[in-house]
C-alpha atoms as a PDB file:
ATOM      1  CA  UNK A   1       0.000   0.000   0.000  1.00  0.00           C
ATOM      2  CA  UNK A   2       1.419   3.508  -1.091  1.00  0.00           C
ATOM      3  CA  UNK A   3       1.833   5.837   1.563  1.00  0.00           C
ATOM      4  CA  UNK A   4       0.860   8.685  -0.749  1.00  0.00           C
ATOM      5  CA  UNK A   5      -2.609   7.486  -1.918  1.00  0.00           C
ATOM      6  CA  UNK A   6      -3.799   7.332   2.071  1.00  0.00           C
ATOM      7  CA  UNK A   7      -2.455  11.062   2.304  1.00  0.00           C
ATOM      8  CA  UNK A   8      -4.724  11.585  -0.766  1.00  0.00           C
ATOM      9  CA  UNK A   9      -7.628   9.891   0.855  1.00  0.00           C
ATOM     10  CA  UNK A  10      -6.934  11.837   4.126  1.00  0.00           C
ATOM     11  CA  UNK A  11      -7.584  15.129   2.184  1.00  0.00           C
ATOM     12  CA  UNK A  12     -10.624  14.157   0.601  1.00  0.00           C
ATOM     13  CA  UNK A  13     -11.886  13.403   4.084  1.00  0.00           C
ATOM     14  CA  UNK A  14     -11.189  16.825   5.579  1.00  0.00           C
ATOM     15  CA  UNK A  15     -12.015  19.230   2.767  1.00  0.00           C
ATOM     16  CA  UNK A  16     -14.991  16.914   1.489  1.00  0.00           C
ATOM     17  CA  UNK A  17     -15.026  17.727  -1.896  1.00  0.00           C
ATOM     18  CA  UNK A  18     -12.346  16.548  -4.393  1.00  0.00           C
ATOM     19  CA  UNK A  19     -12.164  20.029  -5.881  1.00  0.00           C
ATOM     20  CA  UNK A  20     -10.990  21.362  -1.988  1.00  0.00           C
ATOM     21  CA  UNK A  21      -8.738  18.491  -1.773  1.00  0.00           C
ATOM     22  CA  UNK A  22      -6.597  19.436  -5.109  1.00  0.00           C
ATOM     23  CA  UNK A  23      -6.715  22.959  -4.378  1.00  0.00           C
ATOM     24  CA  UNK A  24      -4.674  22.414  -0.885  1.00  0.00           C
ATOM     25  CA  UNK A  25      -2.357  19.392  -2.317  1.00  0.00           C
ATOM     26  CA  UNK A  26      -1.652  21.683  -5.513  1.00  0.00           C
ATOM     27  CA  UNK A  27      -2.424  18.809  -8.265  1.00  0.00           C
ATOM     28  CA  UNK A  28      -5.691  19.030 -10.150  1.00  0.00           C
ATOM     29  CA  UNK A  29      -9.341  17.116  -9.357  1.00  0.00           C
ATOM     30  CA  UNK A  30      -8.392  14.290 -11.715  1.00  0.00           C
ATOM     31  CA  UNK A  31      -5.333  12.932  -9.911  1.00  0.00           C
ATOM     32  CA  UNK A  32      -7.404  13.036  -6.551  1.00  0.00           C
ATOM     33  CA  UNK A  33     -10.074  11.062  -8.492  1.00  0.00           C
ATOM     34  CA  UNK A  34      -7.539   8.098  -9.884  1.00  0.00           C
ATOM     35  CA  UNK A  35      -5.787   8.552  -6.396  1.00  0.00           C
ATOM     36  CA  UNK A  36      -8.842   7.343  -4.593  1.00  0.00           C
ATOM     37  CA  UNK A  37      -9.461   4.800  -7.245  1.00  0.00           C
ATOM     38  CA  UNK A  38      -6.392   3.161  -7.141  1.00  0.00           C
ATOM     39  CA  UNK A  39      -6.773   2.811  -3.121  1.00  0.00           C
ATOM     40  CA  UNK A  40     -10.228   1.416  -3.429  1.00  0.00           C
ATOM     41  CA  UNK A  41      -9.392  -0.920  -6.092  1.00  0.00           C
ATOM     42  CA  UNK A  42      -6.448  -1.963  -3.718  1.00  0.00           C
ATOM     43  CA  UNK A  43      -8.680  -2.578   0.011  1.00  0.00           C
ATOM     44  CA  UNK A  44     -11.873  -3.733  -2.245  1.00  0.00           C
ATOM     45  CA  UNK A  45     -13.718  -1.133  -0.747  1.00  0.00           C
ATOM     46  CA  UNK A  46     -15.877   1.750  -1.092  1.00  0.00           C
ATOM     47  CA  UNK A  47     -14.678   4.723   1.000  1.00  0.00           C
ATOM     48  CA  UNK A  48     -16.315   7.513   0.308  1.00  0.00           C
ATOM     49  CA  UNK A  49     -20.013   7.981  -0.937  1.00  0.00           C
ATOM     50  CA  UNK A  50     -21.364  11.338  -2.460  1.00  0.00           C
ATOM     51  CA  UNK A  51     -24.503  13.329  -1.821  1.00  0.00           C
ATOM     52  CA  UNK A  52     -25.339  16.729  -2.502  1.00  0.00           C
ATOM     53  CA  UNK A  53     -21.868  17.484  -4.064  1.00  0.00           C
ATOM     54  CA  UNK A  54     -20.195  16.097  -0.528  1.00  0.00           C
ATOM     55  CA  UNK A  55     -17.447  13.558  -0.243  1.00  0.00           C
ATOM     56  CA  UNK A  56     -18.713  11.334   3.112  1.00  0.00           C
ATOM     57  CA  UNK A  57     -16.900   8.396   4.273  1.00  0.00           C
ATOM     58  CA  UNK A  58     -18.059   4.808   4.326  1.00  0.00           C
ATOM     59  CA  UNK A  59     -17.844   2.773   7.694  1.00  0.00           C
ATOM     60  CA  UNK A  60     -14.680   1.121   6.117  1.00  0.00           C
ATOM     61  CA  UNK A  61     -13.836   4.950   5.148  1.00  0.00           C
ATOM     62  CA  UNK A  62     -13.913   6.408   8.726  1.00  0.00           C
ATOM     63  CA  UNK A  63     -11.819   3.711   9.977  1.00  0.00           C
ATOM     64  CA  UNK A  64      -9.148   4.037   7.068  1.00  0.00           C
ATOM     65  CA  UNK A  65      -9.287   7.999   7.913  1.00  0.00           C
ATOM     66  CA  UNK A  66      -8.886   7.355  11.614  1.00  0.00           C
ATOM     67  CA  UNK A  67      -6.343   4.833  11.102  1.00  0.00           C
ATOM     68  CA  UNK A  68      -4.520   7.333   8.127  1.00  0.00           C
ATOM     69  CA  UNK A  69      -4.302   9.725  10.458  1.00  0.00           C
ATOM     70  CA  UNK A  70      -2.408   8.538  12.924  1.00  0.00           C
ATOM     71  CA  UNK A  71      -0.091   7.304   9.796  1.00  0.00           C
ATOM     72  CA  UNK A  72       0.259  10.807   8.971  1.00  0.00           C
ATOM     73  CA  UNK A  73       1.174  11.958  12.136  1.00  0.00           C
ATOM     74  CA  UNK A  74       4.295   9.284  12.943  1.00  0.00           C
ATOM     75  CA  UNK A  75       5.231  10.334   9.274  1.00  0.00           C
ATOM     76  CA  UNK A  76       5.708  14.156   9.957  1.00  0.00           C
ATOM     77  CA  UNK A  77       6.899  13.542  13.359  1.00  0.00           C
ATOM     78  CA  UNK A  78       9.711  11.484  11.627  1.00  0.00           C
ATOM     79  CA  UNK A  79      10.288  14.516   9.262  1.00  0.00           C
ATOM     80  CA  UNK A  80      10.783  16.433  12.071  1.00  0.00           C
ATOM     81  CA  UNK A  81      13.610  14.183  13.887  1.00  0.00           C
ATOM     82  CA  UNK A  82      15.268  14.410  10.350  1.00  0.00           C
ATOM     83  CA  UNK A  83      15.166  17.660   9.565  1.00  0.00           C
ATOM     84  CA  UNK A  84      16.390  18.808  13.573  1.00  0.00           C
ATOM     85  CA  UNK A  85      19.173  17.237  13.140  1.00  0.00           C
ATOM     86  CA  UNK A  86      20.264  19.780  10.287  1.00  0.00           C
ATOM     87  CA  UNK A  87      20.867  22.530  13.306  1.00  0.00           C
ATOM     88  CA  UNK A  88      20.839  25.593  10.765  1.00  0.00           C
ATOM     89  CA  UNK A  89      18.303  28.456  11.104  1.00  0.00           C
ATOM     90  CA  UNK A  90      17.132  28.217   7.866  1.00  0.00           C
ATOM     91  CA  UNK A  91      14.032  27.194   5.771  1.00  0.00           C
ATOM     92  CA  UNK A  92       9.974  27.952   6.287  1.00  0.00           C
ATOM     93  CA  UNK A  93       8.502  27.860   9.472  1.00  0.00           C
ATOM     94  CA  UNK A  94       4.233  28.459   9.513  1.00  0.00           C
ATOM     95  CA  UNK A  95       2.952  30.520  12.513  1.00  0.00           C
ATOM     96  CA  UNK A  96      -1.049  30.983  12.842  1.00  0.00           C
ATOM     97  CA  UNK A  97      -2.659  33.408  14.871  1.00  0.00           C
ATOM     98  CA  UNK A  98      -5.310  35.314  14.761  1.00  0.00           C
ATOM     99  CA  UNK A  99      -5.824  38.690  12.055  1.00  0.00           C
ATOM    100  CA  UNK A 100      -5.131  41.191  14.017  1.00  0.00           C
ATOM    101  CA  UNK A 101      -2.059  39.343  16.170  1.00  0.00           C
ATOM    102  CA  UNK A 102      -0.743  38.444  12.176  1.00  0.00           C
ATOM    103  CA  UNK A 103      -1.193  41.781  10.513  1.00  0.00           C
ATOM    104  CA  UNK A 104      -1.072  44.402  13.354  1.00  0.00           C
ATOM    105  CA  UNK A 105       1.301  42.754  15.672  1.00  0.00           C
ATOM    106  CA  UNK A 106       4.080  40.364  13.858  1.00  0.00           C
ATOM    107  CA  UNK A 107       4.056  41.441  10.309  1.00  0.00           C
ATOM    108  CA  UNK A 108       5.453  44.901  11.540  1.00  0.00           C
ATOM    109  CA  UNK A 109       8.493  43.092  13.115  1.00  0.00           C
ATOM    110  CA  UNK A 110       9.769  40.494  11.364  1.00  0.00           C
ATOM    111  CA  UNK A 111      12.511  42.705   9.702  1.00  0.00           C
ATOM    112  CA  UNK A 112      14.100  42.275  12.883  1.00  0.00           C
ATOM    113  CA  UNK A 113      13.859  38.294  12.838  1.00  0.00           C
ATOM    114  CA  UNK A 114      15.178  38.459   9.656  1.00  0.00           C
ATOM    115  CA  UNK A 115      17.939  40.801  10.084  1.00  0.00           C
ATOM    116  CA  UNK A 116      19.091  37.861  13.039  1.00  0.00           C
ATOM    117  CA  UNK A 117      18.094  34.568  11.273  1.00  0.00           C
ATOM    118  CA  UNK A 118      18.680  36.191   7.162  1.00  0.00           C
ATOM    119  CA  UNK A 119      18.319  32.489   5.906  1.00  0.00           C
ATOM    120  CA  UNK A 120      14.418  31.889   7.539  1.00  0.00           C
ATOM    121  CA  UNK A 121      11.471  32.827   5.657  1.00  0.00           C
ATOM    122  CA  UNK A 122       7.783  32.629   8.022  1.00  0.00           C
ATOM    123  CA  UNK A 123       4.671  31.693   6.193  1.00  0.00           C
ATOM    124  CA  UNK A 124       2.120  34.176   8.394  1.00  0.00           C
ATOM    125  CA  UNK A 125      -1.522  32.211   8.803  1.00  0.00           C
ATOM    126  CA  UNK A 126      -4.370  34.027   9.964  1.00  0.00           C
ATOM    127  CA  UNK A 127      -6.994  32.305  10.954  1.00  0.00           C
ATOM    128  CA  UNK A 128      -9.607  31.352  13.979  1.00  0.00           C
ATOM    129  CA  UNK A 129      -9.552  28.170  13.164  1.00  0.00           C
ATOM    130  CA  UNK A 130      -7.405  25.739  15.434  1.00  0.00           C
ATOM    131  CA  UNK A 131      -4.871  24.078  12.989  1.00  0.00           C
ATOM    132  CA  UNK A 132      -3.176  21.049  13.487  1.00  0.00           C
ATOM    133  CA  UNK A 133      -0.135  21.316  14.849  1.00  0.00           C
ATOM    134  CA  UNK A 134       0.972  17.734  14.938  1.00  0.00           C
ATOM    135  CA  UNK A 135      -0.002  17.384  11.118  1.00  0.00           C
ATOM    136  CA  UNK A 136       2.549  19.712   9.944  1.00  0.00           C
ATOM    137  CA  UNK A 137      -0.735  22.705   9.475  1.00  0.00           C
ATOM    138  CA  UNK A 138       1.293  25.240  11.267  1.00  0.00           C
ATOM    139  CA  UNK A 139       4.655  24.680  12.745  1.00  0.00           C
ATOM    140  CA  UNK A 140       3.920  27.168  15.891  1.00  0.00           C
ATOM    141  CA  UNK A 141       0.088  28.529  16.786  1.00  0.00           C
ATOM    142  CA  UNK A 142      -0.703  31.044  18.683  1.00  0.00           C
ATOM    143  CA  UNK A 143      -3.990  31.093  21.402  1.00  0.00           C
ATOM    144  CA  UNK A 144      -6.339  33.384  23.189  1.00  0.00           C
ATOM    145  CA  UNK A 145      -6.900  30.556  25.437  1.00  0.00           C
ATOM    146  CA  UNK A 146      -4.403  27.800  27.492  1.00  0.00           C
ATOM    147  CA  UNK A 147      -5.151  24.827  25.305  1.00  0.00           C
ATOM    148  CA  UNK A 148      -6.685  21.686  27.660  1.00  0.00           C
ATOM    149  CA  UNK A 149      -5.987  18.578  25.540  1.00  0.00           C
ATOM    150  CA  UNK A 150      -2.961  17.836  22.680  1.00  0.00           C
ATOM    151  CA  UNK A 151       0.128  17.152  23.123  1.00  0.00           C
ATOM    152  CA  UNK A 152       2.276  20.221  23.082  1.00  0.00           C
ATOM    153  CA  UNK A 153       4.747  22.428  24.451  1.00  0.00           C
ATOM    154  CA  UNK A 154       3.081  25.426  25.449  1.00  0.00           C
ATOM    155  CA  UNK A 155       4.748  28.795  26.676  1.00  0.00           C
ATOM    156  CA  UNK A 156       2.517  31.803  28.223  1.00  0.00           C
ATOM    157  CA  UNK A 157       2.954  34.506  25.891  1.00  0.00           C
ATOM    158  CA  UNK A 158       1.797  38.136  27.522  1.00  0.00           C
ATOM    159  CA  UNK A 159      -1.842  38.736  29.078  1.00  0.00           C
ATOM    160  CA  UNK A 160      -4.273  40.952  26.611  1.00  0.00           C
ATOM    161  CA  UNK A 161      -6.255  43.756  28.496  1.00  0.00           C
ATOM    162  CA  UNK A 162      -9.478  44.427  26.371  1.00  0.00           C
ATOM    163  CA  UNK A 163     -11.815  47.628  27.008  1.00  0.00           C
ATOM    164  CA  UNK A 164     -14.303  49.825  25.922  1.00  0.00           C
ATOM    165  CA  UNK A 165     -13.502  52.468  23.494  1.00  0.00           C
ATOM    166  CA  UNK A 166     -15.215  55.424  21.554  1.00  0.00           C
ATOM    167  CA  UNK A 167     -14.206  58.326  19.061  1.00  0.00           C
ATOM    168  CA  UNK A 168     -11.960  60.540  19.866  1.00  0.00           C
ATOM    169  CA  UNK A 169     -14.325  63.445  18.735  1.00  0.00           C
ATOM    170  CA  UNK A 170     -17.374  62.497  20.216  1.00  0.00           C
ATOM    171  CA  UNK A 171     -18.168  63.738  23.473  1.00  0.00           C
ATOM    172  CA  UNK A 172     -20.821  60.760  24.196  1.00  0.00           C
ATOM    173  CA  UNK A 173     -19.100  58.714  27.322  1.00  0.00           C
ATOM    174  CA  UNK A 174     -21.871  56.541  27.829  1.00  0.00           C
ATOM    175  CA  UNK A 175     -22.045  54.101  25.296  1.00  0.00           C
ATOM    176  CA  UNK A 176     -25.527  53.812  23.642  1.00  0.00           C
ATOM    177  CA  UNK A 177     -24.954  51.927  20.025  1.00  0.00           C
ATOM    178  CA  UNK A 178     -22.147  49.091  19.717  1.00  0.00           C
ATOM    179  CA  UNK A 179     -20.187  47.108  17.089  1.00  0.00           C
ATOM    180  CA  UNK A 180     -19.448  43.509  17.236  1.00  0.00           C
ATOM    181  CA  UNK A 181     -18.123  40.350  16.272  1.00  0.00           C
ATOM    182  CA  UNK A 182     -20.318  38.004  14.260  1.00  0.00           C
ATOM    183  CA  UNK A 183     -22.173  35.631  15.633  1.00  0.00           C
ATOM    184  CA  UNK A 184     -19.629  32.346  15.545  1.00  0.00           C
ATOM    185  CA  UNK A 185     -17.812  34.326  18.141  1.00  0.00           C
ATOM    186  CA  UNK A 186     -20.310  35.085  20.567  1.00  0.00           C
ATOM    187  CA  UNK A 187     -18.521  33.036  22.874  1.00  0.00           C
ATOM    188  CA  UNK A 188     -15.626  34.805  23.287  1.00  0.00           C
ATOM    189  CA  UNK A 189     -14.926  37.104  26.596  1.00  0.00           C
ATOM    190  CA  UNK A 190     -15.240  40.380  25.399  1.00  0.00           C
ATOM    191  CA  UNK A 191     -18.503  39.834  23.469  1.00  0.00           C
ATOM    192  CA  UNK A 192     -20.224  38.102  26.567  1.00  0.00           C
ATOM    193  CA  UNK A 193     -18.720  41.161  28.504  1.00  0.00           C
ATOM    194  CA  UNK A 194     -20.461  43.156  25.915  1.00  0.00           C
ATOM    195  CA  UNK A 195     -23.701  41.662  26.366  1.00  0.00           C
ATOM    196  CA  UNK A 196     -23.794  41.841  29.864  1.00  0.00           C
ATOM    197  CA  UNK A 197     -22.812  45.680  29.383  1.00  0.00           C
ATOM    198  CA  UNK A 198     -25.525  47.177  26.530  1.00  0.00           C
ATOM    199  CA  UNK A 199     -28.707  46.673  27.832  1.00  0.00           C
ATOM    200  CA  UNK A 200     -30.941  48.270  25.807  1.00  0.00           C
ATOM    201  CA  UNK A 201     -28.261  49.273  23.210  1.00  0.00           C
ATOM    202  CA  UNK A 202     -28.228  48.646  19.584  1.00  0.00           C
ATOM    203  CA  UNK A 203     -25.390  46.749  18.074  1.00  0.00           C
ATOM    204  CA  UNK A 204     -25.176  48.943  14.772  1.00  0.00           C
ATOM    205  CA  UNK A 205     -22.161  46.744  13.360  1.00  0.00           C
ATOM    206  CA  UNK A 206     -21.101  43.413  13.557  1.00  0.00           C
ATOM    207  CA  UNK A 207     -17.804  42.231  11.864  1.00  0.00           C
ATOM    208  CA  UNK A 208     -15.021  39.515  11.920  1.00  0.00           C
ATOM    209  CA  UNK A 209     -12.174  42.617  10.871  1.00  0.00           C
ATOM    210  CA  UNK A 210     -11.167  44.132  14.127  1.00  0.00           C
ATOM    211  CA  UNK A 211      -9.322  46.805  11.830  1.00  0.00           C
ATOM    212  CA  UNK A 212     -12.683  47.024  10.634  1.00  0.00           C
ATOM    213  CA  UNK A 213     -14.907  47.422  14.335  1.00  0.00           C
ATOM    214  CA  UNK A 214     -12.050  49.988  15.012  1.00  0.00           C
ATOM    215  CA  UNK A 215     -12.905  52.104  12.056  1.00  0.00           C
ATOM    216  CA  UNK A 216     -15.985  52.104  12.997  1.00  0.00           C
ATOM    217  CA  UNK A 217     -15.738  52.747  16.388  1.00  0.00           C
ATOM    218  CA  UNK A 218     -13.269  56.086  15.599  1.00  0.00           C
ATOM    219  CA  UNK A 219     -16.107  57.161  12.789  1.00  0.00           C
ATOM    220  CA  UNK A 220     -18.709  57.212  15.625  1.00  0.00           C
ATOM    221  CA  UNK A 221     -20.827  54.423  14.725  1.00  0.00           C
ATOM    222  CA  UNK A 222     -20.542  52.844  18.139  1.00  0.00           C
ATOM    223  CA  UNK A 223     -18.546  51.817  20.890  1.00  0.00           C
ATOM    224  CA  UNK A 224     -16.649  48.452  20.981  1.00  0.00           C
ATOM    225  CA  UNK A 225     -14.504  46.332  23.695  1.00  0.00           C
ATOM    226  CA  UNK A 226     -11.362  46.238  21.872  1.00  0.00           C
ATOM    227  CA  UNK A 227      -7.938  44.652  22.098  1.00  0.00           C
ATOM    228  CA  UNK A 228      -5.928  47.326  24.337  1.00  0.00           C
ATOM    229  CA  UNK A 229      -2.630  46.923  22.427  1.00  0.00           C
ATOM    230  CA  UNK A 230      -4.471  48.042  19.334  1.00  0.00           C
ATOM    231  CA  UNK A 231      -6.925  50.739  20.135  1.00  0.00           C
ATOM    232  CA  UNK A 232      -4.462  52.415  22.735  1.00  0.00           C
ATOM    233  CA  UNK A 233      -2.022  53.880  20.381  1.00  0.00           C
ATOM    234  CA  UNK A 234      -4.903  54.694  17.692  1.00  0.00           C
ATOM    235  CA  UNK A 235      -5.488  58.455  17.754  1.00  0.00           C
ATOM    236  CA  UNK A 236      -8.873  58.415  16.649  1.00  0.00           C
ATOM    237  CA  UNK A 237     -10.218  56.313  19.461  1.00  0.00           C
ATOM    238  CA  UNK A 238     -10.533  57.196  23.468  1.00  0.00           C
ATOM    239  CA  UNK A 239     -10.267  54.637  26.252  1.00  0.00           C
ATOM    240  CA  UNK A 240     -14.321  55.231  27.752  1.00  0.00           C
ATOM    241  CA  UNK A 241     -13.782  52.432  30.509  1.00  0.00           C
ATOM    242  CA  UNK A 242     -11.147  54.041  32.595  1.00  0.00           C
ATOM    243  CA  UNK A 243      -7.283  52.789  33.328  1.00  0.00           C
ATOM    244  CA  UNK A 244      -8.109  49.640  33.972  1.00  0.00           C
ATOM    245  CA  UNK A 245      -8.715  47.128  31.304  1.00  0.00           C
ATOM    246  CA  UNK A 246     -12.078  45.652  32.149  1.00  0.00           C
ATOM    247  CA  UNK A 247     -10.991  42.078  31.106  1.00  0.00           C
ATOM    248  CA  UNK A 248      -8.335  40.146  30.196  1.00  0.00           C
ATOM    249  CA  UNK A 249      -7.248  37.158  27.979  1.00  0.00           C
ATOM    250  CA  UNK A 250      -4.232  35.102  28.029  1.00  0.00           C
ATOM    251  CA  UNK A 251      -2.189  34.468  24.898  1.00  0.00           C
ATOM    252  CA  UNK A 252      -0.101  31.482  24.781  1.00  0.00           C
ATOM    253  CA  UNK A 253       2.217  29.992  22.317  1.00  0.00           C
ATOM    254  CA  UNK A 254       1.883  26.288  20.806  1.00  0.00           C
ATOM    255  CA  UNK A 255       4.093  24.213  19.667  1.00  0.00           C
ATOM    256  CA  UNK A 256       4.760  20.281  18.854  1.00  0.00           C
ATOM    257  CA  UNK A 257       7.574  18.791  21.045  1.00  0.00           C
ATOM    258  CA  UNK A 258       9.153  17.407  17.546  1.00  0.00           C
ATOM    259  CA  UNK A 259       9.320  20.667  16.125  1.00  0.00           C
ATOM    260  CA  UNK A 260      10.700  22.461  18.972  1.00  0.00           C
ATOM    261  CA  UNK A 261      14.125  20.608  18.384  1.00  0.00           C
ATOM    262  CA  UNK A 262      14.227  22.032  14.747  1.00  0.00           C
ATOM    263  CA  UNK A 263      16.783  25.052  15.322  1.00  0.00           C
ATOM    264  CA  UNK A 264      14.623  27.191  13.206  1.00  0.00           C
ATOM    265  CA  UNK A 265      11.049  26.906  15.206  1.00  0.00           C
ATOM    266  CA  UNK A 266      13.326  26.687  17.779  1.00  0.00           C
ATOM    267  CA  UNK A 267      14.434  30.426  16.657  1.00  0.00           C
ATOM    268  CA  UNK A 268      11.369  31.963  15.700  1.00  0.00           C
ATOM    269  CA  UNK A 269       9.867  30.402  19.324  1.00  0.00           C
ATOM    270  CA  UNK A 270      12.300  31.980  21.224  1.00  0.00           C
ATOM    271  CA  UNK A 271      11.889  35.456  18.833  1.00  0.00           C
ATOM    272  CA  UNK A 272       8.383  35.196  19.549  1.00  0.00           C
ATOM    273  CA  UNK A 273       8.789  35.356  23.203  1.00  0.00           C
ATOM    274  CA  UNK A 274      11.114  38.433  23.212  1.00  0.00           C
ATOM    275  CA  UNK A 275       8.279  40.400  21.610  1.00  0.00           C
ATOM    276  CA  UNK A 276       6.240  39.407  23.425  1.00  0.00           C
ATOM    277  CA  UNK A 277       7.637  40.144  26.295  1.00  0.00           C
ATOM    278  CA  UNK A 278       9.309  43.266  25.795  1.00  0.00           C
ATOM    279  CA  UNK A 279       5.387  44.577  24.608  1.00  0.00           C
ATOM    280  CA  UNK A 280       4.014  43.297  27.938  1.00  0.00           C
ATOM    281  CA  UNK A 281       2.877  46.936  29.055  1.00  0.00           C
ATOM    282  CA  UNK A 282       1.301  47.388  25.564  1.00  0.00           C
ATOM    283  CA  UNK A 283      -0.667  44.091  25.611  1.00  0.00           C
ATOM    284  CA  UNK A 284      -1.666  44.390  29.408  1.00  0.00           C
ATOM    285  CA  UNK A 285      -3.433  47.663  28.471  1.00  0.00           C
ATOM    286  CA  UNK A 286      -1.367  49.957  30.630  1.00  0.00           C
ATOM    287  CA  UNK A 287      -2.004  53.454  29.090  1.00  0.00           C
ATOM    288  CA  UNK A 288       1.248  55.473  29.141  1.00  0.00           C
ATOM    289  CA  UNK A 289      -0.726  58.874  28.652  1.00  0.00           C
ATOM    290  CA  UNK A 290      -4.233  59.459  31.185  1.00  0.00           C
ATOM    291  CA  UNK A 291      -5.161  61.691  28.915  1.00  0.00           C
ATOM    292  CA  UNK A 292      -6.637  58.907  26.420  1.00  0.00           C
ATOM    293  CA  UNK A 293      -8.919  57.734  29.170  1.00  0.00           C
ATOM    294  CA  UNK A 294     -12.429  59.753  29.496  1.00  0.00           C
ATOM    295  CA  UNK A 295     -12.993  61.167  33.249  1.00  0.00           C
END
């Protein structure tokens, strides 16, 4: 049996569709197609079976995609022994996060990773979606929340102050209309904080683009609980919730125990941490200037 046509399989199984699966192994729908084949013709068995354009497994499927996966992870995890033993900092390592911890936060300062480490290159994911770690997804991810199950090495990053904030040229300190995330995170801290907050207020904006919710927020179309480290040094928004952030997440770094050895996760790890770190003040929401903060 050929390694490759079970990783095949195993793609058609997450992204359901054959179309999804080519896309993300980069080879086109008809090599997926005589990729499955070939496996089926080999076990004798149906795996998958289609309705309403969906790829779902068979019983025999699940348990080949259960059993696959496991394959896939003592495969990688071998990769990983092999490739630590290289010792240069050099070559791709994937870090996910979420928008605005990718775009706002590390873009901006990866010139100085670079400038240490000038034979990396970082693939920047961001996404809310947990990757795997263990398949090779992402080789570091980081969390708003400690994770409770995996097995990982895990590192408290810095602790994220979040609070309320308005537009700098609106005199309104009571906040009245809102904006939002969408719905799929209404579980998160700062939008059950918001809930319990509004009352009778409107929620005039939702979004998933936090640059977005800030825009809105400094154009006056409502308040919003907002990342501290991001609204703070934004001149067209005002801190309405006093010094004190009025809730805090942690953020914590992830990553899998094989890649840790690899000198250059090893690098961009310990990189991570220094920013992290050295921006403590900034992420904890400690305002260096009272004068941002309505009275």
């Amino acid at each position: 049996m050929n390694w490759d046509d079970l990783r095949f399989v195993v793609e058609i199984g997450r992204a359901g569709t054959l179309a999804a699966a080519a896309r993300h192994l980069k080879v086109d729908q008809t090599t997926v197609a005589r990729r499955l084949r070939t496996l089926e013709d080999e076990l004798g068995a149906a795996l998958f079976e289609r309705g309403d354009g969906h790829w779902r497994p068979t019983a025999i499927g699940a348990d080949v995609l259960q059993r696959a996966g496991r394959i896939e992870e003592d495969v990688t995890a071998l990769l990983r022994v092999a490739e630590a033993g290289a010792g240069a900092v050099s070559g791709l390592v994937r870090v996910t996060a979420v928008g605005t911890i990718i775009g706002d936060y590390l873009a901006p300062r990866l010139a100085g990773l670079y400038a240490r480490h000038p034979d990396l290159s970082v693939e920047l994911i961001a996404s809310n979606d947990n990757l795997n770690v263990a398949r090779r997804e992402a080789d570091i991810a980081i969390r708003l929340a400690r994770p409770t199950r995996g097995d990982f090495l895990i590192r408290k990053l810095a602790d994220s102050g979040f609070a309320i904030y308005g537009a700098a040229g609106h005199s309104q300190d009571t906040p009245n209309d809102w904006v939002a995330y969408l719905d799929d995170l209404a579980h998160t801290p700062e939008m059950q904080a918001l809930e319990s907050l509004r009352g009778n207020g409107r929620i005039r904006l939702r979004s998933g683009n936090m640059r977005g919710l800030m825009r809105a927020v400094a154009s006056g179309i409502g308040c919003g609980i907002l990342p501290c480290f991001l609204a703070d040094p934004e001149p067209g928004l005002r801190r309405l919730s006093g010094p004190q952030p009025i809730l805090s997440r942690e953020i914590w770094l992830l990553v899998h125990p094989d890649a840790r050895q690899q000198a250059r996760v090893a690098a961009v790890s310990d990189w991570l941490a220094e920013c992290f770190a050295g921006d403590g003040a900034l992420f904890r929401g400690e305002l260096q200037s009272p004068t941002r903060v309505s009275t």
